[in-house]
Protein backbone atom coordinates (compact mmCIF):
# COMPACT_ATOMS: atom_id res chain seq x y z
CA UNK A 1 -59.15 0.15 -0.19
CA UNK A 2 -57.61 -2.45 -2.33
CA UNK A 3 -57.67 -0.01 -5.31
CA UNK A 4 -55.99 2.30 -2.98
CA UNK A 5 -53.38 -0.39 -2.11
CA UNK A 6 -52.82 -1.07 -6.17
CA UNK A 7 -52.17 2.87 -7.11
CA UNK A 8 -49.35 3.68 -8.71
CA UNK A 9 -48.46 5.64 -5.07
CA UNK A 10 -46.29 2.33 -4.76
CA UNK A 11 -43.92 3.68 -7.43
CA UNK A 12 -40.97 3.85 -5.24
CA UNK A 13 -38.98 5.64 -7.96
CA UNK A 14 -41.64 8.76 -7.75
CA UNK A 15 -40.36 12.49 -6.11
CA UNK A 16 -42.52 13.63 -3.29
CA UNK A 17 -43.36 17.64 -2.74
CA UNK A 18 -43.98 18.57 0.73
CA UNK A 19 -45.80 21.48 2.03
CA UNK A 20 -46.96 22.97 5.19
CA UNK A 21 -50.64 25.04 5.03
CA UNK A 22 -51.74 26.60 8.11
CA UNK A 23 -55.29 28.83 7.77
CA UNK A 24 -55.39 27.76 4.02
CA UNK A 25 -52.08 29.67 3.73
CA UNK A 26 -48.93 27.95 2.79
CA UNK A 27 -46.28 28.35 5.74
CA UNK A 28 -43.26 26.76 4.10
CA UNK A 29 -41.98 26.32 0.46
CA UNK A 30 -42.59 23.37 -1.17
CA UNK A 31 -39.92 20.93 -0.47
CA UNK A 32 -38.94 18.05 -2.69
CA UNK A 33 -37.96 14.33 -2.13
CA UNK A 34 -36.15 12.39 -4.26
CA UNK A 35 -38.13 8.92 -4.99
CA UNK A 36 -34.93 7.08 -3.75
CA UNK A 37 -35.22 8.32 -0.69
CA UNK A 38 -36.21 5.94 2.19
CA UNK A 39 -38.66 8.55 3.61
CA UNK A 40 -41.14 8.39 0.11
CA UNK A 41 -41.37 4.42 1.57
CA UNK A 42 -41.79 5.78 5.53
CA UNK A 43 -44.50 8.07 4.01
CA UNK A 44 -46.06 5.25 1.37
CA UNK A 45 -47.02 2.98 4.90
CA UNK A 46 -48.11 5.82 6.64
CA UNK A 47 -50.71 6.02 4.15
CA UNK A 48 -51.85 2.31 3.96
CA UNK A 49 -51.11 1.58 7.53
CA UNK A 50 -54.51 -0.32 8.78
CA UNK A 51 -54.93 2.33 11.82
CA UNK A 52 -56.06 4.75 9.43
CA UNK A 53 -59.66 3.05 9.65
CA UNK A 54 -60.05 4.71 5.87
CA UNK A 55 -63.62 5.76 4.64
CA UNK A 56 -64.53 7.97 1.44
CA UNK A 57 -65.47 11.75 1.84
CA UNK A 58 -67.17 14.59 -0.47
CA UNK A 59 -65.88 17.02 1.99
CA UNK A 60 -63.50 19.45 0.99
CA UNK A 61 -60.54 20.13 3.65
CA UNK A 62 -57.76 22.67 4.60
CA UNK A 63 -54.59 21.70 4.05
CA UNK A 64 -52.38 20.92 6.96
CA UNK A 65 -49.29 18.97 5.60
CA UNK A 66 -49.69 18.47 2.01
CA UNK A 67 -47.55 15.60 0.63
CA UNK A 68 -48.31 15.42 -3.67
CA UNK A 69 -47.04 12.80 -6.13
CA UNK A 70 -48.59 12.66 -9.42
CA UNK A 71 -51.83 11.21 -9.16
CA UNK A 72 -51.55 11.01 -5.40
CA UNK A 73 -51.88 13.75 -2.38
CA UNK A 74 -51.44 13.75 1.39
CA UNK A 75 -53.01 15.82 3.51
CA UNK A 76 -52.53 15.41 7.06
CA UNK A 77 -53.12 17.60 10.16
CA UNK A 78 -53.32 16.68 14.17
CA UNK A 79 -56.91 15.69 13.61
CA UNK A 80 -56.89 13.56 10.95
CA UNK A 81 -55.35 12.70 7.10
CA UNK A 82 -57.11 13.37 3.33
CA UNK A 83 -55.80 11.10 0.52
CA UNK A 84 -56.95 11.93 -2.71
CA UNK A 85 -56.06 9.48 -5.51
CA UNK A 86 -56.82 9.87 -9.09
CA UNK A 87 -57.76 6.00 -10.34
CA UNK A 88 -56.16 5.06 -13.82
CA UNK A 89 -59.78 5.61 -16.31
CA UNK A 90 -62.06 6.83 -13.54
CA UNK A 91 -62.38 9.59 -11.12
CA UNK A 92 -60.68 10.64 -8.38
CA UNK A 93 -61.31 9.35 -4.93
CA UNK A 94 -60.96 10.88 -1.81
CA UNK A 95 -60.74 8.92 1.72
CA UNK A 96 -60.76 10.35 5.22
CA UNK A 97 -58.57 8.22 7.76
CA UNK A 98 -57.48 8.75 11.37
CA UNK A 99 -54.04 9.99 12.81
CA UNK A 100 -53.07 9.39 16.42
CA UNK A 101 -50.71 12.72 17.90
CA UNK A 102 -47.72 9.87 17.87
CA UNK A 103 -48.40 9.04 14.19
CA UNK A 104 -48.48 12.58 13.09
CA UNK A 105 -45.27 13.47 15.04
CA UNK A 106 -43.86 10.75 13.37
CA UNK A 107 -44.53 11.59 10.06
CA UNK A 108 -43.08 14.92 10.47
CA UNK A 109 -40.23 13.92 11.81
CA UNK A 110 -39.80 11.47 8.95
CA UNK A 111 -40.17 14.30 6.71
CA UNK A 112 -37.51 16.42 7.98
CA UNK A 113 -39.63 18.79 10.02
CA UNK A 114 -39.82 19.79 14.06
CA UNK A 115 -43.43 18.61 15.53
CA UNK A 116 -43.43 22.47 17.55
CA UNK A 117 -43.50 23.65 14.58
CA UNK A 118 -46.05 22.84 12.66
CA UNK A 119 -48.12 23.47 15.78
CA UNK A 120 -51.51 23.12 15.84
CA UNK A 121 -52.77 22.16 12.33
């Protein structure tokens, strides 16, 4: 994970697009914050927090929450979270990490959204 911790995901300065997938369908819009924003930082240590217990995955998942930044996405539901990071001169790596319920609900509440209703992803 210390590649993961060295991405450029730490460029503070970098927009985040947020949308909401339920069924493989997209429920929302795409929304966009601006890299200034205190939230891209909330969202940033979300990611690297420890709890995640972060291991590497081949499998492919629905989204849930789908958070993208060049080179970086998000992908976080009630029963878990996806990063997917694409390393500067090699490929892509994908990691599978827990979420606890208080976690996620934080997360979307950090991002501007009501916990009911996203549901169940």
């Amino acid at each position: 994970m210390n590649a993961v911790r060295s991405h450029s995901m730490h460029r503070p300065s970098q927009a985040l697009s947020i949308q909401v997938f339920k069924a493989g369908r997209a429920i929302s819009s795409p929304v966009s914050i601006r890299g200034d924003s205190p939230k891209v930082r909330e969202v940033m240590d979300f990611a690297m927090s420890d709890s995640r217990h972060w291991r590497t995955s081949l499998t492919s998942f629905a989204p849930g929450v789908s958070i993208h930044r060049d080179g970086f996405d998000l992908n976080v539901s009630r029963s878990g979270v996806v990063m997917n990071i694409a390393m500067p001169n090699e490929r892509s790596r994908q990691y599978v990490g827990d979420v606890s319920a208080e976690d996620f609900d934080h997360l979307v509440k950090t991002l501007g959204m009501d916990p009911s209703s996203v549901g169940s992803l």
